[in-house]
C-alpha atoms as a PDB file:
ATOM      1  CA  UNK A   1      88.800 126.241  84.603  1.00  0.00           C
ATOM      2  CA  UNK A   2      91.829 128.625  85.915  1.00  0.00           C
ATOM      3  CA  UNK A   3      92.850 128.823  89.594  1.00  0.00           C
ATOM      4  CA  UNK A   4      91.010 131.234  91.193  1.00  0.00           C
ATOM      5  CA  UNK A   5      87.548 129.873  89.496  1.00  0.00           C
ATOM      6  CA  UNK A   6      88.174 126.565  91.215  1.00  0.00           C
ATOM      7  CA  UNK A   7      89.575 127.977  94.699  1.00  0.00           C
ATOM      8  CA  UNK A   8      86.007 130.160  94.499  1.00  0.00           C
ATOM      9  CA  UNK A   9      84.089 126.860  93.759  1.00  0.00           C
ATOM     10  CA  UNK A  10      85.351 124.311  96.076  1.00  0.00           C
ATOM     11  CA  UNK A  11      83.992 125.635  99.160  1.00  0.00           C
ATOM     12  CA  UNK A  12      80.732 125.861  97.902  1.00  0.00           C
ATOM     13  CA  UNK A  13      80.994 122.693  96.560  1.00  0.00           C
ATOM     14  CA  UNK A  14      81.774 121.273 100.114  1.00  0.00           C
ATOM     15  CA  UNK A  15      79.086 123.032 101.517  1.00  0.00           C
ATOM     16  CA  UNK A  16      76.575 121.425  98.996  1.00  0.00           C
ATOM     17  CA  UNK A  17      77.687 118.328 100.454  1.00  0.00           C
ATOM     18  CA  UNK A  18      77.651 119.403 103.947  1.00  0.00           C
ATOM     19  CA  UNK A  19      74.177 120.303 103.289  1.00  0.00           C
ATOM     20  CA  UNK A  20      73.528 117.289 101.540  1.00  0.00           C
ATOM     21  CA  UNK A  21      74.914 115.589 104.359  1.00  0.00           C
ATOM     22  CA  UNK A  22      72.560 117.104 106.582  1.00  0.00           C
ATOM     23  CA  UNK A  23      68.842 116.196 104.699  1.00  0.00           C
ATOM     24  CA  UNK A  24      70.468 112.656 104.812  1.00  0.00           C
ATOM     25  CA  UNK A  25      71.544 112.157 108.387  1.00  0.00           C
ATOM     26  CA  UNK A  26      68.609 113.750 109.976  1.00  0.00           C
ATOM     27  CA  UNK A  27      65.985 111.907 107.677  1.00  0.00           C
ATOM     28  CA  UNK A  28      67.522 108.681 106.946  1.00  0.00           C
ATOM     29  CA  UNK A  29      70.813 108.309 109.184  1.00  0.00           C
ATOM     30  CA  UNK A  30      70.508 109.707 112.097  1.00  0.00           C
ATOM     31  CA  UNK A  31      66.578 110.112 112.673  1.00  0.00           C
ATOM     32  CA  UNK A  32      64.288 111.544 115.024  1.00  0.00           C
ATOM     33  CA  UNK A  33      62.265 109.320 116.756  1.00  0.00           C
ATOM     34  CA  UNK A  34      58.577 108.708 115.696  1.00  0.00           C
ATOM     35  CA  UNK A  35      57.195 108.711 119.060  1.00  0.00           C
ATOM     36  CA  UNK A  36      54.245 110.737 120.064  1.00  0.00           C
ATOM     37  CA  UNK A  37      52.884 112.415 122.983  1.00  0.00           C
ATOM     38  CA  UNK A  38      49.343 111.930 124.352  1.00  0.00           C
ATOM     39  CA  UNK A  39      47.905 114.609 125.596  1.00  0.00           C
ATOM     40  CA  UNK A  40      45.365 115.037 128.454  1.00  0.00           C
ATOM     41  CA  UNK A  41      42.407 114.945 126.310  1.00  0.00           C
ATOM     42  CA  UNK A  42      43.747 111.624 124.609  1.00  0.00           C
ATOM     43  CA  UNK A  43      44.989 113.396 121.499  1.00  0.00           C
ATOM     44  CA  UNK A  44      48.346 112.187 120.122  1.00  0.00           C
ATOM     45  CA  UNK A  45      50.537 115.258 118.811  1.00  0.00           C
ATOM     46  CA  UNK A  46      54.238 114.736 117.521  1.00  0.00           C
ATOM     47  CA  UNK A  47      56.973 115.249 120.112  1.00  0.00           C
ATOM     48  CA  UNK A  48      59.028 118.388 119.365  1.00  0.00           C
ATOM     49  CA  UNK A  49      62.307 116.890 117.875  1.00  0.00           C
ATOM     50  CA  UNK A  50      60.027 115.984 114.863  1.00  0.00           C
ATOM     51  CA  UNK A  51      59.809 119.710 114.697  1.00  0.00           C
ATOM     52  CA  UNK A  52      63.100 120.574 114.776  1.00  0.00           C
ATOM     53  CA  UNK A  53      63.716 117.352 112.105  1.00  0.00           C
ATOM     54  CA  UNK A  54      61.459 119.221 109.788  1.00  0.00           C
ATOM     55  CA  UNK A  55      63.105 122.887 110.366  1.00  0.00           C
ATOM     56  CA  UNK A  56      66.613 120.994 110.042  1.00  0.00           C
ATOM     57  CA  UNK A  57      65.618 119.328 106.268  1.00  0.00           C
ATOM     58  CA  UNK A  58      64.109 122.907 105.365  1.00  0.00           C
ATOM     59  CA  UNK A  59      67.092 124.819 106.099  1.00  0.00           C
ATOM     60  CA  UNK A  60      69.542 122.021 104.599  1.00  0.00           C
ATOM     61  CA  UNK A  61      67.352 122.201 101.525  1.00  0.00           C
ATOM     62  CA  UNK A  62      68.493 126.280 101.968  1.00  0.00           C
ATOM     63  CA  UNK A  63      71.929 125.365 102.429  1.00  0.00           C
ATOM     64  CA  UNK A  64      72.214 123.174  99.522  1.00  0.00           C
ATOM     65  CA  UNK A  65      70.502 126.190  97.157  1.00  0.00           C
ATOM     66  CA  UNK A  66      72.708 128.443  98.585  1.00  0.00           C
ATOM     67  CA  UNK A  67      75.699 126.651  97.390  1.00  0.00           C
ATOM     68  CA  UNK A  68      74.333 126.076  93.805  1.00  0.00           C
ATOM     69  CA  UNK A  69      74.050 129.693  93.716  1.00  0.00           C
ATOM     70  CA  UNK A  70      77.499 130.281  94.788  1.00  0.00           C
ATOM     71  CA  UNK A  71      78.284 127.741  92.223  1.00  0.00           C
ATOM     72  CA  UNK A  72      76.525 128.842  88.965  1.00  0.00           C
ATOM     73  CA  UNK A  73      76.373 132.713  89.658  1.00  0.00           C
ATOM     74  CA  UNK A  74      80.199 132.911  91.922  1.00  0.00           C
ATOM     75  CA  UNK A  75      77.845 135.121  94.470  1.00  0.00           C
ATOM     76  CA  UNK A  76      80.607 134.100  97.010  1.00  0.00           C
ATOM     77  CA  UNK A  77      80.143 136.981  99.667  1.00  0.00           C
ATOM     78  CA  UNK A  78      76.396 136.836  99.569  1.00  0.00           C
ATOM     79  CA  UNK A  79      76.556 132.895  99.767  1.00  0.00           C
ATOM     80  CA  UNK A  80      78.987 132.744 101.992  1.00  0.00           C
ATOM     81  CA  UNK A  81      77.082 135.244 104.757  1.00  0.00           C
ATOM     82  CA  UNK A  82      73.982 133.092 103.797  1.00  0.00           C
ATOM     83  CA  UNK A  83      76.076 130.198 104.702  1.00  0.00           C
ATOM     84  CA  UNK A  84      77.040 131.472 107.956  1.00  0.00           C
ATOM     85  CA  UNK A  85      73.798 132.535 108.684  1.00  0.00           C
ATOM     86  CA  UNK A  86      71.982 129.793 108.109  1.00  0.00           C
ATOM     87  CA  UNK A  87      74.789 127.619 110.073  1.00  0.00           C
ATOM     88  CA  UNK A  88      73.430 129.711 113.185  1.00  0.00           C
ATOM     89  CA  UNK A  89      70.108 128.890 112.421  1.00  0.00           C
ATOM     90  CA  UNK A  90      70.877 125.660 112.650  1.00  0.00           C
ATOM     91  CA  UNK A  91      72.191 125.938 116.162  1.00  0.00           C
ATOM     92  CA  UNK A  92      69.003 128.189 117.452  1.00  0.00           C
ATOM     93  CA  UNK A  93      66.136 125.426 116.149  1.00  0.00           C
ATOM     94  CA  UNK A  94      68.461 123.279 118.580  1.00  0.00           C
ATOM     95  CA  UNK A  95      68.818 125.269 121.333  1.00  0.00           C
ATOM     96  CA  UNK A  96      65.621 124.833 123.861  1.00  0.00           C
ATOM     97  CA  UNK A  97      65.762 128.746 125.019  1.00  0.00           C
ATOM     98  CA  UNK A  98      65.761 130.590 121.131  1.00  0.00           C
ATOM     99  CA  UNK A  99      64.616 127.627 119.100  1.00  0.00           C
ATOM    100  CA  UNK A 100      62.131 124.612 118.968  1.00  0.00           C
ATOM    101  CA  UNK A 101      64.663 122.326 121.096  1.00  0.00           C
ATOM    102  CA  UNK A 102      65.089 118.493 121.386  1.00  0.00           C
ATOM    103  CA  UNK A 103      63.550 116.084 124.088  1.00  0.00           C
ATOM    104  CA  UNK A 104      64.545 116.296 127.808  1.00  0.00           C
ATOM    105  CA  UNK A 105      65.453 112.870 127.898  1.00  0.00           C
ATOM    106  CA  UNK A 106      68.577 112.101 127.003  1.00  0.00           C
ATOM    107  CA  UNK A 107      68.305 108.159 125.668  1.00  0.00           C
ATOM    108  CA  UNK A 108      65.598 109.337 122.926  1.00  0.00           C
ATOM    109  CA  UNK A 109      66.846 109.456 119.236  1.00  0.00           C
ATOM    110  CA  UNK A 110      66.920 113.324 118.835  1.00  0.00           C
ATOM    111  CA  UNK A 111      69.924 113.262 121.009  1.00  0.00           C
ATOM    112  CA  UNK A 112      71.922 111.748 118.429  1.00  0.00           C
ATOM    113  CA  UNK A 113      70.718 113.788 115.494  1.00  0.00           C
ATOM    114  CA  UNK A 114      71.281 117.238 117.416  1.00  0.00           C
ATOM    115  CA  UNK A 115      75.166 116.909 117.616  1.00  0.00           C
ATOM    116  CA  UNK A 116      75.300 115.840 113.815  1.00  0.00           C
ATOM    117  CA  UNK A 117      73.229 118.517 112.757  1.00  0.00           C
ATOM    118  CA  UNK A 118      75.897 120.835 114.782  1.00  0.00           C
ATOM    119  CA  UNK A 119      79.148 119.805 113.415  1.00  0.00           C
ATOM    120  CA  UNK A 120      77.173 119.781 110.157  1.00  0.00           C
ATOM    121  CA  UNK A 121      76.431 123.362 110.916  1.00  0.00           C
ATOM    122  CA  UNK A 122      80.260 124.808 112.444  1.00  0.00           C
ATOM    123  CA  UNK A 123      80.935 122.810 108.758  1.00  0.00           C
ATOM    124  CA  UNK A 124      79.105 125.313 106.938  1.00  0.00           C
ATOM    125  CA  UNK A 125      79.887 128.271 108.953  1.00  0.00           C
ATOM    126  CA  UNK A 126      83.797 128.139 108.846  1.00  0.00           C
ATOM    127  CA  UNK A 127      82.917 127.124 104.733  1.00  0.00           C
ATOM    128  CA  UNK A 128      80.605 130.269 104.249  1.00  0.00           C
ATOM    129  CA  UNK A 129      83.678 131.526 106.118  1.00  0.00           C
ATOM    130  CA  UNK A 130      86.118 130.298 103.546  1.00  0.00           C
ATOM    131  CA  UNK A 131      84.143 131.370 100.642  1.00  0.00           C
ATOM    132  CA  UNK A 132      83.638 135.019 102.219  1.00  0.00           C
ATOM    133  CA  UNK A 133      87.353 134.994 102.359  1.00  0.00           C
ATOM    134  CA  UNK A 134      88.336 133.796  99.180  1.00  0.00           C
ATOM    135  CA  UNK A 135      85.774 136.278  97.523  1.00  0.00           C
ATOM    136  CA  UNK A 136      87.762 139.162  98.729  1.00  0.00           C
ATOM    137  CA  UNK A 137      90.950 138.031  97.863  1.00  0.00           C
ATOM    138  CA  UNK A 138      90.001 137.296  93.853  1.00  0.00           C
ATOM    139  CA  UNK A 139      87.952 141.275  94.260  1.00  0.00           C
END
């Protein structure tokens, strides 16, 4: 493998691992809590950081096929504004104003997982960043 192939594939190799790093903490690591709420009527729905747990795994699952395409098909602009994008998604599902949000208070478990799942995200963002970069200085 010459230079420039393995400057092009090492961000998105980090970023598979950032994203890897992300399914992890928020399912195993760094959970959610299981509570639930009960509702008026006696039914028990899921709180809303389980929610935001589920959105987080489905858009690390994105991330991490986002960097195996970078990886096999050295699509390093399109993965890397993929990368970027999905970074911010990250940080909207988190925020309680654009996204699904985390619990009010602040001893539950979700307040743990949130910051994580944001340096996990800047992570990807300045790597989509990096690979956007690098792609226009091999063109």
């Amino acid at each position: 493998m010459e230079k420039t192939e393995k400057t092009l594939r090492l961000p998105a190799l980090l970023s598979l691992l950032a994203a890897i790093a992300l399914v992890v903490c928020v399912k195993y690591i760094t959970p959610v809590c299981a509570g639930m709420l009960e509702l008026a009527s006696g039914k028990q729905v899921f709180m809303k950081c389980h929610y935001t747990a589920v959105v987080l795994v489905f858009l690390g699952i994105l991330l991490a096929v986002n960097a195996i395409i970078a990886i096999c098909f050295k699509q390093n602009i399109t993965s890397g504004l993929m990368a970027i994008a999905l970074g911010v998604c990250v940080f909207l599902v988190l925020s309680d104003a654009f996204g699904i949000g985390i619990c009010l208070k602040p001893e539950m478990a979700c307040h743990v997982t949130a910051p994580v799942a944001k340096v996990l995200a800047t992570v990807e963002i300045l790597l989509g960043l990096w690979m956007c970069v690098n792609a226009k200085k091999t063109d």
